[in-house]
Protein backbone atom coordinates (compact mmCIF):
# COMPACT_ATOMS: atom_id res chain seq x y z
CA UNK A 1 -19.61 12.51 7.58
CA UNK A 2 -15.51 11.88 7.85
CA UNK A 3 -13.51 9.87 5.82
CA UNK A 4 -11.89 6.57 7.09
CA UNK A 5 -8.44 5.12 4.95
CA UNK A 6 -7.66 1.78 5.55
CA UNK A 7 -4.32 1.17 6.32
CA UNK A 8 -2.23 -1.65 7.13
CA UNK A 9 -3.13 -5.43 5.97
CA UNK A 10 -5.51 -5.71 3.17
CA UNK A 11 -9.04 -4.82 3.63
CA UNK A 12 -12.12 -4.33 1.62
CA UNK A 13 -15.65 -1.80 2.77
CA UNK A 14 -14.62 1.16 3.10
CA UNK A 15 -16.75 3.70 1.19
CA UNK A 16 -14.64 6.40 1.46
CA UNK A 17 -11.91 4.88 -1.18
CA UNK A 18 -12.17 5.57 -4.44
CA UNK A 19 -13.16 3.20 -7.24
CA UNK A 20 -9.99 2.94 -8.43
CA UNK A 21 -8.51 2.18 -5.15
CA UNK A 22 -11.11 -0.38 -4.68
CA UNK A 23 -10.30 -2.10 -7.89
CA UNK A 24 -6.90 -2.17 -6.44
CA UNK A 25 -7.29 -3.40 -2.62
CA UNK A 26 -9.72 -5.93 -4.51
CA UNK A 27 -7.30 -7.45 -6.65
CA UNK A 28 -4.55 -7.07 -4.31
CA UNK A 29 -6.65 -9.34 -1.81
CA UNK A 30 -7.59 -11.60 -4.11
CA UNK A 31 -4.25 -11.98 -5.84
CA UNK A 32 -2.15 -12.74 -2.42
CA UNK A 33 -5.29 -15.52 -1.46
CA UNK A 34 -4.11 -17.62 -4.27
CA UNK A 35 -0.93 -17.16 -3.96
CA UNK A 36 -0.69 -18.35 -0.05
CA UNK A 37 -3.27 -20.70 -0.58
CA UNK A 38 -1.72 -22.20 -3.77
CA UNK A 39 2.45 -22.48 -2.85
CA UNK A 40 2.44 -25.29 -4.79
CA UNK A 41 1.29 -24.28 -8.02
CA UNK A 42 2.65 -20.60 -8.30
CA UNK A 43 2.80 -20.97 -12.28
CA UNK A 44 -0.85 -21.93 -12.76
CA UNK A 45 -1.79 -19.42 -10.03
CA UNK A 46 0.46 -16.43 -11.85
CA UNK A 47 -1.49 -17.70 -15.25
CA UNK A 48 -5.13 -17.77 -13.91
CA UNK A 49 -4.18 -14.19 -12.30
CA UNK A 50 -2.83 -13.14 -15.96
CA UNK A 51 -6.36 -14.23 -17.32
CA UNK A 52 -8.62 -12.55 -14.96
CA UNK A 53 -6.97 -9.01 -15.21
CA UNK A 54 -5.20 -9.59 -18.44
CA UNK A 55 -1.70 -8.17 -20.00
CA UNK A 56 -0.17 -5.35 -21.47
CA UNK A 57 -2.48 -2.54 -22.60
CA UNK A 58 -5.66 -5.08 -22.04
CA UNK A 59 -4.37 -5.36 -18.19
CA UNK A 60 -7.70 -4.29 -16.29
CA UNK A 61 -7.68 -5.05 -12.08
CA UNK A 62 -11.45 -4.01 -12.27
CA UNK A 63 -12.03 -7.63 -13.46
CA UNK A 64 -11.03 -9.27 -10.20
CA UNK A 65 -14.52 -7.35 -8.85
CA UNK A 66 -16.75 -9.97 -10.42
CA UNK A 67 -16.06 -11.87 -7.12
CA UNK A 68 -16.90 -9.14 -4.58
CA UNK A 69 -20.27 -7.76 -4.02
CA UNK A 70 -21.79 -4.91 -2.47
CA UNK A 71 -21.80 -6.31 1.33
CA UNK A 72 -17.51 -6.24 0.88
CA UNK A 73 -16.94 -9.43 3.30
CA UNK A 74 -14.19 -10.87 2.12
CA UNK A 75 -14.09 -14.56 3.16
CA UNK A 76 -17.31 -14.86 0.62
CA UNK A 77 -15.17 -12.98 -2.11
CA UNK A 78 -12.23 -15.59 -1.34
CA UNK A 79 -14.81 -18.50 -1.43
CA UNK A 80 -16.23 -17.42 -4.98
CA UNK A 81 -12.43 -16.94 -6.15
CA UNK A 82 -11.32 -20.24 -4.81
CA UNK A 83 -14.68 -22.18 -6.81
CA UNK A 84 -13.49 -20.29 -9.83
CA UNK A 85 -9.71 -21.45 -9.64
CA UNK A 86 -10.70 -24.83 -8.90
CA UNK A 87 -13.34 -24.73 -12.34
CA UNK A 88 -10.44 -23.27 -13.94
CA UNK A 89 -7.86 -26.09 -13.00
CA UNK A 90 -10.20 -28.71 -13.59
CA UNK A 91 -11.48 -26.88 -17.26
């Protein structure tokens, strides 16, 4: 069995990454979603982001992974993030 690397833009399902790496290409994704999606509101964006993965030594990007699942498609990923920022705005 070989290993695949993803390289270029952003993309999640590849088993061959490590966990840590996932964590990372999952919050990376999810992180530039809201902020193209969300020009407008950059500050409230940047402080929703700060939330999920927290700050300092509580910062954890493993958090953003309660939005994936095991199938890796992103555009249901982005869909569950987007419902969650738009509970969070309206909270």
């Amino acid at each position: 069995m070989g290993w695949t690397f993803v390289k270029g833009p952003y993309s999640l399902g590849s088993m061959a990454l490590g966990t840590k790496n996932r964590h990372q290409q999952t919050a990376q994704v999810c992180k530039h979603h809201l902020w193209e999606k969300n020009q407008s509101n950059l500050g409230l964006v940047n402080e929703f982001i700060a939330e999920i993965e927290g700050t300092g030594k509580n910062h954890d990007v493993s958090k953003w992974g309660q939005f994936a699942d095991a199938s890796w498609k992103n555009d249901e990923m982005l869909e569950r993030l987007d419902d969650e920022f738009a509970k969070w705005l309206n909270g």
